[in-house]
Protein backbone atom coordinates (compact mmCIF):
# COMPACT_ATOMS: atom_id res chain seq x y z
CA UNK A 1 9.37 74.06 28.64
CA UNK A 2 7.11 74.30 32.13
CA UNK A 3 8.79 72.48 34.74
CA UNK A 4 5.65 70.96 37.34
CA UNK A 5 6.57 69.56 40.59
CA UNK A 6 3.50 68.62 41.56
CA UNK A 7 3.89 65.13 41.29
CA UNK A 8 7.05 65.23 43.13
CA UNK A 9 5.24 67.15 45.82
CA UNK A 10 2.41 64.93 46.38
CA UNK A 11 4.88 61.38 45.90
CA UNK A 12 6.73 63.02 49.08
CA UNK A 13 3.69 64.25 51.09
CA UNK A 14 2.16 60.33 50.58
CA UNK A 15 5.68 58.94 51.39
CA UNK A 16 5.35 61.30 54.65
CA UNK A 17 2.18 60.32 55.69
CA UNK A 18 2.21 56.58 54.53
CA UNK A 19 1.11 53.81 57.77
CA UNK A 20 1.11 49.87 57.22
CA UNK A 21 -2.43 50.01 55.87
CA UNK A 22 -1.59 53.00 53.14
CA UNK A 23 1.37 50.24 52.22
CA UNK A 24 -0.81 46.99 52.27
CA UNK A 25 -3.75 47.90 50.67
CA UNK A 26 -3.06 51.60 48.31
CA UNK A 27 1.15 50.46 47.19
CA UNK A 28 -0.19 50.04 43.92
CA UNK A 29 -1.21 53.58 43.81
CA UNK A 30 1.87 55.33 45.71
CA UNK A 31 3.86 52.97 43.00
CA UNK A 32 2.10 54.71 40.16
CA UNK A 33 3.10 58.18 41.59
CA UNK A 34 6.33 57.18 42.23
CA UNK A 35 6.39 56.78 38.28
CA UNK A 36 5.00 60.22 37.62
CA UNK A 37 7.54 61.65 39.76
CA UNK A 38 10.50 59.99 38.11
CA UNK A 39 9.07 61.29 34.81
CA UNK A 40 8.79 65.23 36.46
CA UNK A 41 12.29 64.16 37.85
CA UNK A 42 13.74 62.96 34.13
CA UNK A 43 12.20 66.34 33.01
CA UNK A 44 13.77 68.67 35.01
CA UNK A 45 17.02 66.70 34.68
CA UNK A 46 16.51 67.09 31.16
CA UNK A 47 15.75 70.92 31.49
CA UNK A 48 19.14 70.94 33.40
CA UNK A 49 20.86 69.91 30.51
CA UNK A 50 18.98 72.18 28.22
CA UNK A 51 20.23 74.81 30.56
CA UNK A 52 23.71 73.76 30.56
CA UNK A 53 23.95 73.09 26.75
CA UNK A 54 22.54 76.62 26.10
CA UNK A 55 25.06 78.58 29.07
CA UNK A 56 27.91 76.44 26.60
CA UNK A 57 26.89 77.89 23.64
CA UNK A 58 26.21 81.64 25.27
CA UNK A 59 29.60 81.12 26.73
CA UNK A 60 31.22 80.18 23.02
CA UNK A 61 28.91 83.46 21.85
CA UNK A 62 30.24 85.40 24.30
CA UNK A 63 33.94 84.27 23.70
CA UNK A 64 33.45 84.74 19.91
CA UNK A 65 32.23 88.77 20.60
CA UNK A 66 35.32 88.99 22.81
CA UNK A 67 37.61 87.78 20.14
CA UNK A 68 35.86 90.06 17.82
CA UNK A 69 36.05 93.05 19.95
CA UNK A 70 39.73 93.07 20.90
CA UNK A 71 40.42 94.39 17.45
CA UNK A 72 37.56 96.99 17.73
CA UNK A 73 37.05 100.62 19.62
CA UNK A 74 33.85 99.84 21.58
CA UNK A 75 31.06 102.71 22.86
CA UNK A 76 30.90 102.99 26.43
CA UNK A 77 27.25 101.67 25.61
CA UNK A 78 27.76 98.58 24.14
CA UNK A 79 30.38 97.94 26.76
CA UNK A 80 27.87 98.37 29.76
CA UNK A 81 25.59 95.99 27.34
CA UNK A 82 27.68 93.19 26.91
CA UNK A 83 28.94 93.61 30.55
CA UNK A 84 25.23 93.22 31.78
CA UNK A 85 24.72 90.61 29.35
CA UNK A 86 27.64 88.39 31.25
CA UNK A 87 26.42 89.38 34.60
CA UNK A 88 22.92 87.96 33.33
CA UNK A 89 24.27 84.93 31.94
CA UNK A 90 26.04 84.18 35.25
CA UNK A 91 23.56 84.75 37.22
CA UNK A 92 21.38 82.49 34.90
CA UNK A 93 24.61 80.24 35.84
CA UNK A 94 24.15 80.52 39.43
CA UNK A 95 20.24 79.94 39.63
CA UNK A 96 20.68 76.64 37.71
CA UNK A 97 23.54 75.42 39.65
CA UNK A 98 21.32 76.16 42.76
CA UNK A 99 18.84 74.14 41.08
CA UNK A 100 20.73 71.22 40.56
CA UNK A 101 22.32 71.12 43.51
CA UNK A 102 18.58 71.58 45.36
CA UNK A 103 17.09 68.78 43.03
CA UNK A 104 20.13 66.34 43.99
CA UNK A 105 19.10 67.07 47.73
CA UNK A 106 15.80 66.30 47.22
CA UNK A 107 17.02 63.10 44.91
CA UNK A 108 18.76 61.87 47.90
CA UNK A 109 16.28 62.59 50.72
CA UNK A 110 14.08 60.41 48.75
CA UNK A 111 15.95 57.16 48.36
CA UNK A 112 16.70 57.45 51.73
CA UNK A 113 13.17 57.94 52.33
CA UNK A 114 12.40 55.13 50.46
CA UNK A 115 14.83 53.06 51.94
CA UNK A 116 13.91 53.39 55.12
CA UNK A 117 10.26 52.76 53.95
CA UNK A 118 11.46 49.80 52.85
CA UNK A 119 12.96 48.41 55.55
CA UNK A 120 9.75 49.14 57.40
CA UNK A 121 7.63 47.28 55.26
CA UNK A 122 9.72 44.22 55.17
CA UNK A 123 9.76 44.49 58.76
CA UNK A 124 5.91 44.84 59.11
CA UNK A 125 5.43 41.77 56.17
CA UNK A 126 7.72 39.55 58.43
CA UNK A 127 5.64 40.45 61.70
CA UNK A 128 2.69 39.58 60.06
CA UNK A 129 3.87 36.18 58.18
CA UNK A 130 5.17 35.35 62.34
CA UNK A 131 1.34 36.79 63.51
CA UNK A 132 0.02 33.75 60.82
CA UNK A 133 2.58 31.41 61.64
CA UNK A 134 1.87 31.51 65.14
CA UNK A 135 -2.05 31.23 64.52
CA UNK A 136 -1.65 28.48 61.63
CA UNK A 137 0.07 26.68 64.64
CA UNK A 138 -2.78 27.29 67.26
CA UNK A 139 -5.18 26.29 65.10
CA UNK A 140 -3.84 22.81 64.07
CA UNK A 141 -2.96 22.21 68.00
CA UNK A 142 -6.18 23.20 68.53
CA UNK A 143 -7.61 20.41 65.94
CA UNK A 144 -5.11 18.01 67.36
CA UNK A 145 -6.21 18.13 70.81
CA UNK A 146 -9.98 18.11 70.00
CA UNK A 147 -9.27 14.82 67.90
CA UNK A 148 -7.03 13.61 71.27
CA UNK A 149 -10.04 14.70 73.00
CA UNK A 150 -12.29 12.33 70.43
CA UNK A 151 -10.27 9.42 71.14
CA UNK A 152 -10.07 9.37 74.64
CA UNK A 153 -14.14 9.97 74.87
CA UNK A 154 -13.90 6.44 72.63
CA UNK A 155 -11.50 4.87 74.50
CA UNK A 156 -13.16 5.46 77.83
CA UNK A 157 -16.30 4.49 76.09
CA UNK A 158 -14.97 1.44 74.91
CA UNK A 159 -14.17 0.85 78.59
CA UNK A 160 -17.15 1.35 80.39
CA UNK A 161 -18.89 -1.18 77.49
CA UNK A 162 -16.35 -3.69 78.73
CA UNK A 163 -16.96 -3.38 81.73
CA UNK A 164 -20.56 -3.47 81.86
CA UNK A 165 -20.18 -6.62 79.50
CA UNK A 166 -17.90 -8.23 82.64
CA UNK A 167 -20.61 -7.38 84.89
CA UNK A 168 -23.53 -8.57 83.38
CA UNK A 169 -21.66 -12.06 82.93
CA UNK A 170 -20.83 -12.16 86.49
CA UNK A 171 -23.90 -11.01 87.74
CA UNK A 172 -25.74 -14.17 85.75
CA UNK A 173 -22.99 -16.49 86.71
CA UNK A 174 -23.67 -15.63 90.06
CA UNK A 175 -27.65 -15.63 89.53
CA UNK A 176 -26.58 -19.25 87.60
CA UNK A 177 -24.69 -20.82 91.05
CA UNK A 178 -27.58 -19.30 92.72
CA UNK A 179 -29.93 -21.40 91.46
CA UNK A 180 -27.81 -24.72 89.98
CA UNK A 181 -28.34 -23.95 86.50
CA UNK A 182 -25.41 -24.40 84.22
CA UNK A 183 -23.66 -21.35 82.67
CA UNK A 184 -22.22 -22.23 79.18
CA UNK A 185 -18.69 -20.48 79.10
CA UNK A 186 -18.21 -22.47 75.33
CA UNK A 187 -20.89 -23.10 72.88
CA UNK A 188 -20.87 -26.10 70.55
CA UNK A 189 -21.97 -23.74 67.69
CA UNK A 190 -20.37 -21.26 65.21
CA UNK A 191 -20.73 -17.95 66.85
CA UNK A 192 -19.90 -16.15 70.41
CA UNK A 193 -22.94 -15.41 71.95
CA UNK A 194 -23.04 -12.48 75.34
CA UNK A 195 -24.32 -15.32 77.93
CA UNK A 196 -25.68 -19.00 77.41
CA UNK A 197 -27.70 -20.80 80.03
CA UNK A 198 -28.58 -24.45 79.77
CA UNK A 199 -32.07 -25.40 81.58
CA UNK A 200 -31.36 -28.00 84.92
């Protein structure tokens, strides 16, 4: 069984070189990989086992010739055979405990990679959701005071037709006393007219 890291390589390096935008926009992707690498991961765990189960049964193999042995007078030879036999097994031993013990490292380094990645992220979403908040917010005092802005223009509108209404009724009145004819204040009809004059 080939063992591939590559997978497990290339999840790190993008987990090294990941920014905001790598997270916003290309998580799908880095999530994907993440997969592939806990597959490669499961593998070599797997593998590990493999390993372990077969030093087990060497070991019962090799306790099963001892047992055998004892009653036996061995050659020099097959002494030195068995002996380097043992010394290969344990050495076997040895390069899959380093193994473990390296992959368990690396195990480690990455949820603490990813943690902190998290962490980041969460901080960066929250930063942004404030960023919108904040603009939301401008934007609706920004309608509010243009509609504030509307009313007022009306209001002061409404005003200056008022007053010109007032003047023009003083200005006949006055014109009216000017020249004795009667201004009409009320009209004897259904309706309220802007000025009434009645001829002298």
């Amino acid at each position: 069984m080939n063992i591939s890291f590559d997978n497990l390589k290339k999840f790190f390096d993008q987990i090294k070189e990941i920014n905001l935008w790598k997270r916003i926009f290309n998580w799908h992707s880095i999530k994907s990989l993440s997969y592939d690498a806990y597959e490669e991961f499961k593998q070599i765990s797997q593998k590990i086992e493999e390993l372990n189960q077969q030093l087990v049964h060497r070991d019962l193999k090799i306790n099963a010739l001892e047992k055998a042995n004892d009653g036996l007078s061995i050659k020099v030879e097959g002494i030195q055979k068995l002996e380097s036999k043992i010394e290969k097994l344990e050495g076997d031993l040895n390069k899959c405990h380093d193994q473990k013990n390296g992959l368990q490292k690396q195990v480690t380094q990455f949820e603490q990679i990813e943690e902190s990645r998290t962490l980041e992220y969460q901080k960066d979403v929250a930063a942004l959701n404030a960023i919108r908040e904040n603009l939301e917010n401008d934007i609706k005092k920004l309608h509010d005071d243009r509609i504030d802005e509307q009313r007022k223009e009306f209001e002061d509108l409404k005003d200056t037709w008022k007053n010109h209404e007032e003047n023009v009724e003083n200005t006949i009145k006055n014109i009216c006393i000017n020249h004795m004819i009667e201004y009409v204040d009320k009209v004897p009809f259904k309706g309220n007219p802007d000025n009434i004059l009645t001829p002298g």
